[in-house]
Protein backbone atom coordinates (compact mmCIF):
# COMPACT_ATOMS: atom_id res chain seq x y z
CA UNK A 1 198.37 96.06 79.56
CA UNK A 2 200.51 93.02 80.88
CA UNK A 3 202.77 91.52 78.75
CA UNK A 4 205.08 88.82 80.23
CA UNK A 5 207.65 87.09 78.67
CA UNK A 6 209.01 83.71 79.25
CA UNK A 7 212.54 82.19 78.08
CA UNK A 8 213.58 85.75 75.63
CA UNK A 9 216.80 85.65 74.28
CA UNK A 10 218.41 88.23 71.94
CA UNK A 11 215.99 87.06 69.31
CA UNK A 12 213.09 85.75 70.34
CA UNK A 13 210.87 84.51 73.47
CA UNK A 14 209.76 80.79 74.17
CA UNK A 15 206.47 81.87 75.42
CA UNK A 16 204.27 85.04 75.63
CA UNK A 17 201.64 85.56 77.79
CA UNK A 18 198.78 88.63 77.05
CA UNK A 19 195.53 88.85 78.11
CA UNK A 20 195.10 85.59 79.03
CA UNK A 21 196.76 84.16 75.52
CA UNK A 22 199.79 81.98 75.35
CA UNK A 23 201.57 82.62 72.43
CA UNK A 24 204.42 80.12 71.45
CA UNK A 25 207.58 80.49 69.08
CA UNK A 26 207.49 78.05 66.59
CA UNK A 27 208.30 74.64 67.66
CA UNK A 28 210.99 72.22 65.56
CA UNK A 29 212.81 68.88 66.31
CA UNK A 30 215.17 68.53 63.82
CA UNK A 31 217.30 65.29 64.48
CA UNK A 32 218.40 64.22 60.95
CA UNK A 33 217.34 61.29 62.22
CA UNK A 34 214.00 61.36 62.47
CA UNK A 35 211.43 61.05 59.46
CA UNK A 36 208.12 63.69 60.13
CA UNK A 37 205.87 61.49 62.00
CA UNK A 38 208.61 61.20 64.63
CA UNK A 39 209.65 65.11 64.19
CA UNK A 40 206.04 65.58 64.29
CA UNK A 41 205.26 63.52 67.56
CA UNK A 42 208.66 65.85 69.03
CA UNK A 43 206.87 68.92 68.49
CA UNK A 44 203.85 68.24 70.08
CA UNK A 45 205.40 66.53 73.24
CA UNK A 46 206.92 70.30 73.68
CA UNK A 47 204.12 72.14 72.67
CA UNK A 48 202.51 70.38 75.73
CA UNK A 49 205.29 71.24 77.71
CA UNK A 50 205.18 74.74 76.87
CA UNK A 51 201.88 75.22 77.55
CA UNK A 52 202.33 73.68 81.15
CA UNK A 53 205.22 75.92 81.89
CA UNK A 54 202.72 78.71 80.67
CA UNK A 55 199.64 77.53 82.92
CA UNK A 56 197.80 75.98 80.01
CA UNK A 57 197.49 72.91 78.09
CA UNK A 58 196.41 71.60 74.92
CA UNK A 59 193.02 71.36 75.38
CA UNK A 60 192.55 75.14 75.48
CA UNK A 61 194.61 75.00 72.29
CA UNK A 62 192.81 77.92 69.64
CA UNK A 63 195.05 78.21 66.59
CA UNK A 64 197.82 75.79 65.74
CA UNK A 65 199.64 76.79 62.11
CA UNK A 66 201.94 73.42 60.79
CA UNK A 67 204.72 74.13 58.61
CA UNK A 68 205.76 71.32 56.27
CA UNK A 69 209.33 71.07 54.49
CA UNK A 70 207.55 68.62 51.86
CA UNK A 71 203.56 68.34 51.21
CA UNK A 72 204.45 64.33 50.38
CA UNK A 73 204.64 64.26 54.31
CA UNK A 74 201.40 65.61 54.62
CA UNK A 75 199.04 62.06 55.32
CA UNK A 76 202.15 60.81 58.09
CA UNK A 77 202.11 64.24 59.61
CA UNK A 78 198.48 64.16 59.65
CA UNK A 79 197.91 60.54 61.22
CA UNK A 80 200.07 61.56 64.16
CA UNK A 81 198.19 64.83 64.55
CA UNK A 82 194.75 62.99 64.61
CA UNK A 83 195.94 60.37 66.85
CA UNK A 84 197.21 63.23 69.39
CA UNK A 85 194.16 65.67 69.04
CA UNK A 86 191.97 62.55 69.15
CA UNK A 87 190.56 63.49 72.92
CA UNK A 88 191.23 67.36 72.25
CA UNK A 89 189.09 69.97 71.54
CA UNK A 90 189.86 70.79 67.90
CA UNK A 91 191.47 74.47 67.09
CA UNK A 92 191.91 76.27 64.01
CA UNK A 93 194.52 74.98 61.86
CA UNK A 94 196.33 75.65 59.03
CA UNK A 95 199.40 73.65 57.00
CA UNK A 96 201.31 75.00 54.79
CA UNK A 97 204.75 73.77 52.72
CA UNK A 98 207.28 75.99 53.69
CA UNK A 99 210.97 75.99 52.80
CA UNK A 100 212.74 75.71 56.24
CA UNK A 101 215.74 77.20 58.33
CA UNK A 102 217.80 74.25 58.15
CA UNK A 103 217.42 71.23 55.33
CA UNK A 104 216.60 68.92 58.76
CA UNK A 105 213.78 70.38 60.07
CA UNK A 106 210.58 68.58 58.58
CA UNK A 107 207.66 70.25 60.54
CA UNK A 108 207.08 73.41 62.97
CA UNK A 109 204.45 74.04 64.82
CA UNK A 110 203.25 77.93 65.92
CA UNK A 111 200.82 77.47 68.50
CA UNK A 112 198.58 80.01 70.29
CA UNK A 113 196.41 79.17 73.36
CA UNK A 114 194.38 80.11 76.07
CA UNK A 115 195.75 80.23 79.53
């Protein structure tokens, strides 16, 4: 069984690769600045970096789970999601409201993928 690891720290790893699955840590982009479509836009411009450093890309996307400080963000969030998966394959998905790490953060993403 082959397991590799890419960008670990202490805590955590960017990217993990198994069996042909790219598994990434969840994804944030927490400039106070920025309301959740641009957040949202953040995330998925490294998500798609991330799965290029991996050898994959978001159309082999499988399961992407979106994590929401606020469900009154949910139709902004959403319109830059559609526009982005407009050409993709669609994976499974799930959104929750979750109560973040830091009062900033407005959206992560947890993406897996094939390679």
């Amino acid at each position: 069984m082959s397991i590799e690891r890419i960008g670990s720290t202490e805590r955590m790893s960017k990217i993990v690769k198994h069996n042909n699955t790219i598994y990434l840590c969840g994804q944030t982009a927490c400039d106070e600045a920025w309301d959740i479509s641009e957040q949202t836009q953040r995330c998925l411009q490294k998500v798609e970096g991330l799965l290029s450093e991996a050898g994959s890309s978001a159309d082999k996307l499988l399961s992407v789970t979106i994590y929401i400080r606020d469900m009154k963000d949910f139709a902004a969030m959403n319109k830059v999601w559609d526009a982005w998966i407009a050409d993709k394959p669609k994976p499974a998905r799930a959104c929750v409201e979750a109560h973040m790490a830091r009062p900033n953060i407005l959206v992560e993403l947890c993406v897996t993928a094939a390679q």
